[in-house]
C-alpha atoms as a PDB file:
ATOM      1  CA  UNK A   1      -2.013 -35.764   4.132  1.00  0.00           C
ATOM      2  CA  UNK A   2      -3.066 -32.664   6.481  1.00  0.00           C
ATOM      3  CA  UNK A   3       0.254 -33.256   8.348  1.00  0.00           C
ATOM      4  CA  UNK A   4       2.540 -33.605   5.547  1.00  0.00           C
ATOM      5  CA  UNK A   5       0.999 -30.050   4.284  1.00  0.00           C
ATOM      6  CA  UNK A   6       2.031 -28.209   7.058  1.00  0.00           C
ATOM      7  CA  UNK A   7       5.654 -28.477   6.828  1.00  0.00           C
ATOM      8  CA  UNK A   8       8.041 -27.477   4.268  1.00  0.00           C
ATOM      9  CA  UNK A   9       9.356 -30.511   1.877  1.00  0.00           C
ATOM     10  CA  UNK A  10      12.619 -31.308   1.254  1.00  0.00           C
ATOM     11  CA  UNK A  11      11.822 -32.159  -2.755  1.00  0.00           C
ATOM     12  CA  UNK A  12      13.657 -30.290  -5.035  1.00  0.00           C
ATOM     13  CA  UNK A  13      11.773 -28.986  -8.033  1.00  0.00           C
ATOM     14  CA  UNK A  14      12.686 -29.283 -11.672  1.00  0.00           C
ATOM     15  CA  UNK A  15      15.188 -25.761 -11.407  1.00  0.00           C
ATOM     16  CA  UNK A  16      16.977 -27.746  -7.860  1.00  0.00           C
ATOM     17  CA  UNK A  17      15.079 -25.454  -5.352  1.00  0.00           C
ATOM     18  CA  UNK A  18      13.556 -26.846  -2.309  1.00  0.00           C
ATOM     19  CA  UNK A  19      10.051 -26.262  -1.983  1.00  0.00           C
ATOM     20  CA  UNK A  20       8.578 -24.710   1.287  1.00  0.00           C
ATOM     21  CA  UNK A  21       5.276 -24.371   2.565  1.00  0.00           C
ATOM     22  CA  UNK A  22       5.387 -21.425   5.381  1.00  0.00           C
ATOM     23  CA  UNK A  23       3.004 -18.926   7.329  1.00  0.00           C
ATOM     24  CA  UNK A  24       3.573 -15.541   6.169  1.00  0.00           C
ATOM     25  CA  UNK A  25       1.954 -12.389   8.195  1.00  0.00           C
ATOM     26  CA  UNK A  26       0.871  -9.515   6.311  1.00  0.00           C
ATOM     27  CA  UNK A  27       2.000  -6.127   6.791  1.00  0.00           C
ATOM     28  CA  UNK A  28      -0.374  -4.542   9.562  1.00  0.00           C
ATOM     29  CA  UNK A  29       0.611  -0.821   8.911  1.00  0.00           C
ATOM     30  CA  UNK A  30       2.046   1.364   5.758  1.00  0.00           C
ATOM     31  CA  UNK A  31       5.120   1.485   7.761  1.00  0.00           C
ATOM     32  CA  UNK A  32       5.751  -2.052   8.042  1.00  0.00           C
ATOM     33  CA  UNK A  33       8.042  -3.679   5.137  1.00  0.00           C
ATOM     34  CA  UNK A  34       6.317  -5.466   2.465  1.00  0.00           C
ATOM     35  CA  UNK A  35       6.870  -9.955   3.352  1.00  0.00           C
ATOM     36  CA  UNK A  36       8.570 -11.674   0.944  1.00  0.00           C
ATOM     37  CA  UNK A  37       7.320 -14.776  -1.090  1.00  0.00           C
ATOM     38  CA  UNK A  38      10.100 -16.718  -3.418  1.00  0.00           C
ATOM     39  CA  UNK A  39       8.377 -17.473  -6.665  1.00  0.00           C
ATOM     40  CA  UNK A  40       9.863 -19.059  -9.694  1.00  0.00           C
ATOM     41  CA  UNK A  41       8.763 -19.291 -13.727  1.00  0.00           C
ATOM     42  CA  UNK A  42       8.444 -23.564 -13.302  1.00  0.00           C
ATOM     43  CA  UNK A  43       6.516 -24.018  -9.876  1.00  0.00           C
ATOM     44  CA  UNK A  44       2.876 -22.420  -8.748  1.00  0.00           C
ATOM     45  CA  UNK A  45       2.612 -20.981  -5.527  1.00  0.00           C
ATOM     46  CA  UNK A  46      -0.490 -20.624  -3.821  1.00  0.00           C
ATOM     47  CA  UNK A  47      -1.694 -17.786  -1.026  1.00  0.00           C
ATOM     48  CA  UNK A  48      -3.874 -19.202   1.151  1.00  0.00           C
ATOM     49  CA  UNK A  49      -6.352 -16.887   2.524  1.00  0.00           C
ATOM     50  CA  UNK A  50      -7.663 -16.385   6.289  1.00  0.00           C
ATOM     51  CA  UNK A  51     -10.770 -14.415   5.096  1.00  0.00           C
ATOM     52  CA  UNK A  52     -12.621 -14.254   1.717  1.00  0.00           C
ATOM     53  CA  UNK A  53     -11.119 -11.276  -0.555  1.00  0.00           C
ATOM     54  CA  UNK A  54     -12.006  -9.076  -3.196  1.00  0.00           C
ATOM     55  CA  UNK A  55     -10.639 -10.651  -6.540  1.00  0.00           C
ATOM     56  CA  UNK A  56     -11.712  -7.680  -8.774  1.00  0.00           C
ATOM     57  CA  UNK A  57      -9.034  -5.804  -6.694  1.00  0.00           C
ATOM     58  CA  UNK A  58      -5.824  -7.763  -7.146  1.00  0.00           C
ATOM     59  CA  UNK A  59      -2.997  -6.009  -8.438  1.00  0.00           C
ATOM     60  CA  UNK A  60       0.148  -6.971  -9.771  1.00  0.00           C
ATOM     61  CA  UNK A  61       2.687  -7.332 -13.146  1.00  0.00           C
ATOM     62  CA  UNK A  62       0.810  -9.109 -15.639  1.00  0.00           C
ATOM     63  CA  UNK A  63       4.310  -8.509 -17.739  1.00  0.00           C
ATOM     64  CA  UNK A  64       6.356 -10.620 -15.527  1.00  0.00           C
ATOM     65  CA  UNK A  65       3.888 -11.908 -13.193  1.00  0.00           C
ATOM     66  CA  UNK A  66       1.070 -14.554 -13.890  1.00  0.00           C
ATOM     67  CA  UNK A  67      -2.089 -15.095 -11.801  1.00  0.00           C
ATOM     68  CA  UNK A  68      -3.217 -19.364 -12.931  1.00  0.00           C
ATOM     69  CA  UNK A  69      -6.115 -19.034 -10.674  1.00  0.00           C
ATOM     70  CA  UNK A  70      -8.504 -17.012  -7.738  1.00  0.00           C
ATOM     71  CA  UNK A  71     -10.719 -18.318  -5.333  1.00  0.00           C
ATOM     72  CA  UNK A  72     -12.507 -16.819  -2.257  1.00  0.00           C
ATOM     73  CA  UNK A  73      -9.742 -17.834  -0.367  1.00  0.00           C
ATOM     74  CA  UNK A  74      -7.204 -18.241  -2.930  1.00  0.00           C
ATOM     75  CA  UNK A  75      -4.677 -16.956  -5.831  1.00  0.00           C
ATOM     76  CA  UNK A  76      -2.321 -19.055  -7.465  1.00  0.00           C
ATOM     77  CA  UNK A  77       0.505 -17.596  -9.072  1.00  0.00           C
ATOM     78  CA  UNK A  78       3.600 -18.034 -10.928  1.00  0.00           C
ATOM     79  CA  UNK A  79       6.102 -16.086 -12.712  1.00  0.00           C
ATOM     80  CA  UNK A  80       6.539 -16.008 -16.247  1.00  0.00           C
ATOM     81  CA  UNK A  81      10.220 -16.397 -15.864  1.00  0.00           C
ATOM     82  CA  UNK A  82      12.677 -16.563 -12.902  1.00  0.00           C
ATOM     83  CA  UNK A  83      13.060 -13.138 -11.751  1.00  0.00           C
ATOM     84  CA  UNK A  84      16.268 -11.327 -11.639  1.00  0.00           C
ATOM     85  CA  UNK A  85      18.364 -11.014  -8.820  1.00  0.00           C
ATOM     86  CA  UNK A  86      17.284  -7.126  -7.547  1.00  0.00           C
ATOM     87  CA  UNK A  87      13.735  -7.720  -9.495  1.00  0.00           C
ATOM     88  CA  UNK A  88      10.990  -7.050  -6.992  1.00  0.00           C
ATOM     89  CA  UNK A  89       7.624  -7.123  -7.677  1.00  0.00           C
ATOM     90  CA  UNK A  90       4.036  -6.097  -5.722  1.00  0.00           C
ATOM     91  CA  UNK A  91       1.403  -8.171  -5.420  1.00  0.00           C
ATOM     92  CA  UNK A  92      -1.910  -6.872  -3.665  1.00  0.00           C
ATOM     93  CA  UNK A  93      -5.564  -7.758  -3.033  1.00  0.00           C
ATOM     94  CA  UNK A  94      -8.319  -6.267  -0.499  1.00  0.00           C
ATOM     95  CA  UNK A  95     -10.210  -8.436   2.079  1.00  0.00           C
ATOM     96  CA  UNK A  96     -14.299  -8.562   1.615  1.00  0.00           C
ATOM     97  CA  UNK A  97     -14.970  -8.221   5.300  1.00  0.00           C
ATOM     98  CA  UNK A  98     -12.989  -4.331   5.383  1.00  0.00           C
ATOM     99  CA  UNK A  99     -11.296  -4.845   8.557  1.00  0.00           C
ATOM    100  CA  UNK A 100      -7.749  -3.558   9.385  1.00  0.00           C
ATOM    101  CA  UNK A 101      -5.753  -4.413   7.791  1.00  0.00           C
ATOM    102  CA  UNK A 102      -8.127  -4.271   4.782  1.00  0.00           C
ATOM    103  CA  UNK A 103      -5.060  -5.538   2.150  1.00  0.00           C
ATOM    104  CA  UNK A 104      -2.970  -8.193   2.041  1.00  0.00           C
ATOM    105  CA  UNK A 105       0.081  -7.465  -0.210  1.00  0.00           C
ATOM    106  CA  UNK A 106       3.681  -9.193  -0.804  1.00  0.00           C
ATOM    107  CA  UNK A 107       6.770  -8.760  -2.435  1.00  0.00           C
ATOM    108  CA  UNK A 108       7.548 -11.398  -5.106  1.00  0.00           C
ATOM    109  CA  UNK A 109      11.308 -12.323  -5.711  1.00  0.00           C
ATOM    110  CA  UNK A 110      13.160 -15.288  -7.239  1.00  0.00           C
ATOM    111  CA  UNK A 111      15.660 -17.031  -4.505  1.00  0.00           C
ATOM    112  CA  UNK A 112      17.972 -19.176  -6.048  1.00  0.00           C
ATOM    113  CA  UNK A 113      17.651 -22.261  -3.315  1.00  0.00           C
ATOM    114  CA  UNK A 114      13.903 -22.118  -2.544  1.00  0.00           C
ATOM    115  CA  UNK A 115      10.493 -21.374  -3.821  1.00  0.00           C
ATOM    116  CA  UNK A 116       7.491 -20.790  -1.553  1.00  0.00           C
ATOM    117  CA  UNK A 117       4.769 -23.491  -3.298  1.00  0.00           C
ATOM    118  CA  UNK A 118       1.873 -22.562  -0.619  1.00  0.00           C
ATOM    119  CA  UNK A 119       1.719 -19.443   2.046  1.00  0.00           C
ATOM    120  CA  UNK A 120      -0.616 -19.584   4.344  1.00  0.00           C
ATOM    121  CA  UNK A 121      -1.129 -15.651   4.943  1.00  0.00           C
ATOM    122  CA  UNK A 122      -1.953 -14.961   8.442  1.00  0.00           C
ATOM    123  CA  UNK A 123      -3.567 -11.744   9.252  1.00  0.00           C
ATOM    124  CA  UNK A 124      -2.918  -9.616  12.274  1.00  0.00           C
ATOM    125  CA  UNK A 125      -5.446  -8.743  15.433  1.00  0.00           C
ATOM    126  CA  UNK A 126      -6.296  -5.544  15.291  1.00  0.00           C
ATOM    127  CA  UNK A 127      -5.007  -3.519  18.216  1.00  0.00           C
ATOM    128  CA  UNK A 128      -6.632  -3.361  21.990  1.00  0.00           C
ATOM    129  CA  UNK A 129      -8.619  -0.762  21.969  1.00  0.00           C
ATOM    130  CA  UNK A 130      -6.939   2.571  23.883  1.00  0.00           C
ATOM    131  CA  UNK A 131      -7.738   2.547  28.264  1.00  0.00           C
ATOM    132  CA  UNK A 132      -9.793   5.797  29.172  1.00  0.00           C
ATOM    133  CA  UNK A 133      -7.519   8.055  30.150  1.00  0.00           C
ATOM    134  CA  UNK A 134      -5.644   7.652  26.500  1.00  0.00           C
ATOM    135  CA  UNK A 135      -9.398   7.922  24.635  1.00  0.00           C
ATOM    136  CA  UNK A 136      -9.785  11.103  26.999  1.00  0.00           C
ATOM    137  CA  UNK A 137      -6.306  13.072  25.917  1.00  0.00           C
ATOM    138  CA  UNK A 138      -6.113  16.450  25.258  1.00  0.00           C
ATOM    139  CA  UNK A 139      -6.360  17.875  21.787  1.00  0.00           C
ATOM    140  CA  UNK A 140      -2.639  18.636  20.509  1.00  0.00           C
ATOM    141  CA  UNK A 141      -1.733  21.869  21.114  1.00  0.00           C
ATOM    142  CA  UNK A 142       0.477  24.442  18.656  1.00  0.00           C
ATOM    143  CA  UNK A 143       3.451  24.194  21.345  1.00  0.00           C
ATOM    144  CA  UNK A 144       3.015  20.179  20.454  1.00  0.00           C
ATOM    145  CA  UNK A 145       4.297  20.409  17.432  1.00  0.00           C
ATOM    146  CA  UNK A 146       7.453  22.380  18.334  1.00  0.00           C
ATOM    147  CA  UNK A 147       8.448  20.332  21.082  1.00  0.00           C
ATOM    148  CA  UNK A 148       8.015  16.738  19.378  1.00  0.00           C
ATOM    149  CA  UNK A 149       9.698  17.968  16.541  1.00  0.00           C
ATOM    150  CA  UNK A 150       7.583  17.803  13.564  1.00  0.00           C
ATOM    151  CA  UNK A 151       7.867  21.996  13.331  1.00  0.00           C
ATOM    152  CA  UNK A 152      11.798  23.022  12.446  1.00  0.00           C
ATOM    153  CA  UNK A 153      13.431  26.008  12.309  1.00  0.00           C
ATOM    154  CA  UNK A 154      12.374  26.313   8.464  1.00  0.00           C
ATOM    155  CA  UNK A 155       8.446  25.862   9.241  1.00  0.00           C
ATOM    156  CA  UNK A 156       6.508  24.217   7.024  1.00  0.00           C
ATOM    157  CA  UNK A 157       6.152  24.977   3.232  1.00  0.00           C
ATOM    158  CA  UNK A 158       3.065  24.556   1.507  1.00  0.00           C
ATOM    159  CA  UNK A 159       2.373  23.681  -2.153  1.00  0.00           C
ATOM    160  CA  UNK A 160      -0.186  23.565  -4.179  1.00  0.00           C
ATOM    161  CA  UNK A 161      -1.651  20.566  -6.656  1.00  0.00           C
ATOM    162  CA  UNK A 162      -2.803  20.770  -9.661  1.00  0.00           C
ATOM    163  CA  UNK A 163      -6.667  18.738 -10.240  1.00  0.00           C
ATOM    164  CA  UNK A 164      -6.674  15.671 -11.531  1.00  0.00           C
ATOM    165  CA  UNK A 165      -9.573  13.678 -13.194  1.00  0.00           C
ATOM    166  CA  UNK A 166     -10.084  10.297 -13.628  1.00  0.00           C
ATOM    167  CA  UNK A 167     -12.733   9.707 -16.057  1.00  0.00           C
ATOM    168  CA  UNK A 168     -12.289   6.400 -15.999  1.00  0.00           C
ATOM    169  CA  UNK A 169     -12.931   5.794 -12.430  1.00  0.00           C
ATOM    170  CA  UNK A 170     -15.475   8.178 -11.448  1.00  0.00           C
ATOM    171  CA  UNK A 171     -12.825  10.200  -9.627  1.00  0.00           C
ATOM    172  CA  UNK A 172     -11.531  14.094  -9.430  1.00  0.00           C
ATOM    173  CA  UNK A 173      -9.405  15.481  -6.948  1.00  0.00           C
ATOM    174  CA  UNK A 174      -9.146  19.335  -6.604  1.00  0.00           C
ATOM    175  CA  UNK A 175      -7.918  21.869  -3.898  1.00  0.00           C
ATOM    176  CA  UNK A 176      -4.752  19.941  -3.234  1.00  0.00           C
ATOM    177  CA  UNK A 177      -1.478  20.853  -1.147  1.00  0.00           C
ATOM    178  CA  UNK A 178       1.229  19.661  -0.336  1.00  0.00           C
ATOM    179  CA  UNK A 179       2.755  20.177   3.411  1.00  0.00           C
ATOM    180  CA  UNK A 180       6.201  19.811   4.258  1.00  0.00           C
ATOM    181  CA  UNK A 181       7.173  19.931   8.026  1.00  0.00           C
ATOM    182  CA  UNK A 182      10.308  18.313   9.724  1.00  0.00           C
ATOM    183  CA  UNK A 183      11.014  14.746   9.024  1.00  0.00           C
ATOM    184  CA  UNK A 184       7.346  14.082   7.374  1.00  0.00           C
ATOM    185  CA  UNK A 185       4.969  15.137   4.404  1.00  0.00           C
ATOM    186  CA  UNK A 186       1.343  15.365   3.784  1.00  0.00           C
ATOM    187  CA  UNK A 187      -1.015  15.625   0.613  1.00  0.00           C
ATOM    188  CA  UNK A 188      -4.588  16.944   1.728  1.00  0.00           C
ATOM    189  CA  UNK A 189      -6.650  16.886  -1.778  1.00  0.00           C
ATOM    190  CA  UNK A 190     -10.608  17.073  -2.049  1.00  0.00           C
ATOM    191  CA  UNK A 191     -11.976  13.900  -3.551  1.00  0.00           C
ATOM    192  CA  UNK A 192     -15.395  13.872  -5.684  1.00  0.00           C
ATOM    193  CA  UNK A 193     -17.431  11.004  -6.644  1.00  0.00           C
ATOM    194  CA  UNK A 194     -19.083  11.132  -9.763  1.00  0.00           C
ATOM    195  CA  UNK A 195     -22.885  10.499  -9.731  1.00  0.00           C
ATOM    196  CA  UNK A 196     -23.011   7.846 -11.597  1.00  0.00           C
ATOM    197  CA  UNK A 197     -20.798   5.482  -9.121  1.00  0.00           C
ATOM    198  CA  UNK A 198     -21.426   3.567  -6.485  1.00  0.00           C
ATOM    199  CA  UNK A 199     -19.923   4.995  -3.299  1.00  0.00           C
ATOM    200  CA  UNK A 200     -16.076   4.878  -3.031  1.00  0.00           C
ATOM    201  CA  UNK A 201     -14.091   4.011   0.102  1.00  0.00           C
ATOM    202  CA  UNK A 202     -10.610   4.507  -0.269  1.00  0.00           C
ATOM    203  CA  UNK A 203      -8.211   2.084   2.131  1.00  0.00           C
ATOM    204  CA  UNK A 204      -4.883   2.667   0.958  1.00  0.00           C
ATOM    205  CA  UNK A 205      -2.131   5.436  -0.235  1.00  0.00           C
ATOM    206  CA  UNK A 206       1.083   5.502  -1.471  1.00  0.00           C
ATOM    207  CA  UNK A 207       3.656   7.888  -2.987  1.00  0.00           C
ATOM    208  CA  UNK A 208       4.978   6.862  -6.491  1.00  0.00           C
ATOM    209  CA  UNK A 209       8.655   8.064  -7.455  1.00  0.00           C
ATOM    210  CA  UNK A 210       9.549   7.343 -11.503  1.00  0.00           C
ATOM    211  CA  UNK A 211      12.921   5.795  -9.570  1.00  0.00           C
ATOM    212  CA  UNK A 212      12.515   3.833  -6.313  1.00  0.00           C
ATOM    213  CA  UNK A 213       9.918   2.356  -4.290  1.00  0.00           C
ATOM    214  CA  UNK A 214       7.086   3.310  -3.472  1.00  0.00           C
ATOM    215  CA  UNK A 215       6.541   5.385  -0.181  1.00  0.00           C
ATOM    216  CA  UNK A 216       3.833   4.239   1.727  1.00  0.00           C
ATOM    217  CA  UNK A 217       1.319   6.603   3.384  1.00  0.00           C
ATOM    218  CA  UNK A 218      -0.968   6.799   6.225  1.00  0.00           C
ATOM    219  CA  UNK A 219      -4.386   7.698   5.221  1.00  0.00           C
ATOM    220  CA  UNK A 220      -6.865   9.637   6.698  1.00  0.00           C
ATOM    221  CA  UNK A 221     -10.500  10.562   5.371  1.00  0.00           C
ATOM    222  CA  UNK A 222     -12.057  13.852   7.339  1.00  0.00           C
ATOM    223  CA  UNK A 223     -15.746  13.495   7.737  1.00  0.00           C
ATOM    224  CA  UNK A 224     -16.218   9.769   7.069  1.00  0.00           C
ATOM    225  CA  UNK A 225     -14.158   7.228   5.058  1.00  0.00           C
ATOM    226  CA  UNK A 226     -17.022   6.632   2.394  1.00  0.00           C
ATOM    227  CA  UNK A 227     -17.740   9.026  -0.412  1.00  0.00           C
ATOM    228  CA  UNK A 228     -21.296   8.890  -1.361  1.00  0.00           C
ATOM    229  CA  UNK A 229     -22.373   9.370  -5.683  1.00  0.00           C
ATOM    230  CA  UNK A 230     -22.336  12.900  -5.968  1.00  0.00           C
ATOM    231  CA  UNK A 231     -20.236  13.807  -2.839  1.00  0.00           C
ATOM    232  CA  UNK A 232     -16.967  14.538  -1.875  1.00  0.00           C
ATOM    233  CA  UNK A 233     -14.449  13.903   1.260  1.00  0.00           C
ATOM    234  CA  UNK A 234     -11.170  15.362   2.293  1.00  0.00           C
ATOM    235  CA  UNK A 235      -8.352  12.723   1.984  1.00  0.00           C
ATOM    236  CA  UNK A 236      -4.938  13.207   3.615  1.00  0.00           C
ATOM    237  CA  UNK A 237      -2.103  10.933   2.975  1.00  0.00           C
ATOM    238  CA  UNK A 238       0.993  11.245   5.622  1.00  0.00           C
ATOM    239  CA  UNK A 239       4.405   9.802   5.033  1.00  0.00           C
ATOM    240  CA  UNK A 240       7.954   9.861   7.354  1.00  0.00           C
ATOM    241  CA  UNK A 241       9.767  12.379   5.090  1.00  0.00           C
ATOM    242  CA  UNK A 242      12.337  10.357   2.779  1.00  0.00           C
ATOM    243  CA  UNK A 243      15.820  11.533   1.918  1.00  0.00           C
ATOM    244  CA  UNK A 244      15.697  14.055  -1.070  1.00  0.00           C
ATOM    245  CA  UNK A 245      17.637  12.856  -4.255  1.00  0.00           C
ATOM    246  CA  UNK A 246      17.462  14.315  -7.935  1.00  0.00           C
ATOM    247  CA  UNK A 247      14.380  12.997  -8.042  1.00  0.00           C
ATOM    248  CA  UNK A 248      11.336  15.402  -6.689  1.00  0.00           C
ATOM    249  CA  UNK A 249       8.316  14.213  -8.768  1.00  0.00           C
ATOM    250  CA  UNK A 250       5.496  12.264  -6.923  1.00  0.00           C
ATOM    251  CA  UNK A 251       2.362  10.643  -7.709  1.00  0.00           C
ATOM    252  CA  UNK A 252       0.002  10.288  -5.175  1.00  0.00           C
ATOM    253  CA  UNK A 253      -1.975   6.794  -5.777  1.00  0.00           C
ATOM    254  CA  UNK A 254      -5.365   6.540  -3.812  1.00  0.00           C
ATOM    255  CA  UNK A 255      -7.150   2.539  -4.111  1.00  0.00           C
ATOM    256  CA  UNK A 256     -10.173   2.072  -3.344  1.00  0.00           C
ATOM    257  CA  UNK A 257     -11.599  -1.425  -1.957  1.00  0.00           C
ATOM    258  CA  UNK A 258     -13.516  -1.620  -4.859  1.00  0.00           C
ATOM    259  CA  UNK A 259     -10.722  -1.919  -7.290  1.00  0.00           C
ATOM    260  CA  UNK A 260     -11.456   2.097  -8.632  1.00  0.00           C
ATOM    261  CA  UNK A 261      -8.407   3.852  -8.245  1.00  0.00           C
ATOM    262  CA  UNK A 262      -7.184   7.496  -8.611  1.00  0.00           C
ATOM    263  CA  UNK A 263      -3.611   9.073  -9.528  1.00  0.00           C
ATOM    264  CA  UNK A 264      -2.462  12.948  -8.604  1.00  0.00           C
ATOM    265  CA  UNK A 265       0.660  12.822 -10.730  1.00  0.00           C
ATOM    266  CA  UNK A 266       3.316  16.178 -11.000  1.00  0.00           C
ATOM    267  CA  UNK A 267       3.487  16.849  -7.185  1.00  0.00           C
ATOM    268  CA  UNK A 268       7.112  18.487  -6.675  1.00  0.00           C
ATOM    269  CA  UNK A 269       8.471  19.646  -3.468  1.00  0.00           C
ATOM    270  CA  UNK A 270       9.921  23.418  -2.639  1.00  0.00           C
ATOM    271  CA  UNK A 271      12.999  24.318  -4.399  1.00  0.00           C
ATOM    272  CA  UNK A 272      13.812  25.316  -1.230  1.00  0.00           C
ATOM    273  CA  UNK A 273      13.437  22.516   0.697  1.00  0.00           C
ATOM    274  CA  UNK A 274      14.864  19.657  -1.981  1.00  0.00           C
ATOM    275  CA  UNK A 275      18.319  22.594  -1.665  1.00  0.00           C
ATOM    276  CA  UNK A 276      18.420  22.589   2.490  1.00  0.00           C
ATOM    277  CA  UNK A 277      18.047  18.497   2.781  1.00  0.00           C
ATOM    278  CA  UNK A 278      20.567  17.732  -0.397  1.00  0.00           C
END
């Protein structure tokens, strides 16, 4: 019975797709492309975890998606209908242990031969750490940033961002800007944590368009990556600089691994800029 689960059967189910059992690797970087798991509205699929995770922090369409069961190793899913050819949707939970990468998250789409009825996710090693002479660079210099190109021949334009508060969560963000260089963008925004709360650690970014996917950011916390009740911590967010359309409205999305969440919405780039890459 081990055996048999290991390997993908050739059964069709009920809607004529053959059902697979696979490993599936999760994205180790915000760069990386979401995987892909093929669910259907008439078959579960379940995810298969290598390390307990954090059920309070699973996120996902409870409109078109539904979540049957969690474990400390598992989710079973299923959508509430066969999705549409194009229809994509996320589906995200933290790890307990906080190691990199801290989330495992996947792309849920409807294929029209197969479905995926258990993934085992497998989780990256984290990299070797850097020799000595790499841990003992030099600091980056001004001239650096000119000569690998991140500084063009319009500079970079800065932007302020309005506050936001989350009441909600516990959460305010104020003395914000937005940086635009050559071929990248960053959001630096102070984050406070409201007495109250427990401290917050926040382990993943992303930029949120109202058409498109999301843009995935590195993130960076000066000082620390926890922010204590009552404290605050710088928090920068770095993505490869998209192609401008008609669209220049972001939301910057900041999760915590404790499910609290907060949301910067309104940040627009330079006229400026959005005329010189159009």
């Amino acid at each position: 019975m081990l055996l048999m689960g290991t390997v993908a059967r050739a059964e069709p189910t009920p809607g004529g797709r053959i059902e697979r059992t696979r490993a599936v690797a999760v994205a180790s970087s915000p760069a990386e492309p979401l995987p892909e798991v093929h669910v259907t509205g008439d078959a579960p699929t379940v995810l298969f975890f290598p390390a307990p995770i954090q059920t309070k922090t699973l996120t996902f369409d409870e409109s078109r998606i539904r979540v049957l069961d969690t474990g400390a190793l598992t989710i079973v899913l299923q959508a509430v209908t066969d999705l549409k050819e194009g229809e994509r949707h996320e589906i995200g939970v933290f790890f307990a242990d906080g190691r990199a990468p801290s989330r495992a998250a996947f792309v849920l789409v409807t294929d029209p031969t197969e479905v995926d009825t258990r993934i085992d996710v497998q989780r990256p090693e984290p990299p070797a750490a850097p020799c000595q002479n790499e841990a003992l660079s030099r600091a980056p210099l001004p001239e650096d940033f000119v000569l690998l190109g991140y500084v063009g021949d319009q500079g970079v334009s800065v932007v302020p961002i309005k506050s936001a508060d989350a009441e909600a969560q516990g959460l305010t963000a104020n003395m914000g800007k937005l940086y635009l260089g050559n071929g990248w963008a960053l959001v630096s925004v102070l984050i406070r944590n409201h007495p109250k709360q427990p401290r917050w650690t926040p382990r993943e970014a992303s930029l949120r368009r109202p058409m498109g996917p999301p843009l995935q950011a590195r993130l960076v916390m000066k000082g620390g990556s926890m922010i204590e009740p009552g404290e605050g911590g710088r928090a920068l967010a770095v993505v490869d600089m998209p192609t401008l359309d008609a669209d220049t409205s972001f939301t910057l999305e900041l999760r915590g691994e404790d499910g609290r969440s907060l949301k910067i919405p309104d940040m627009r780039f330079p006229k400026a800029v959005k005329e010189e890459v159009q």
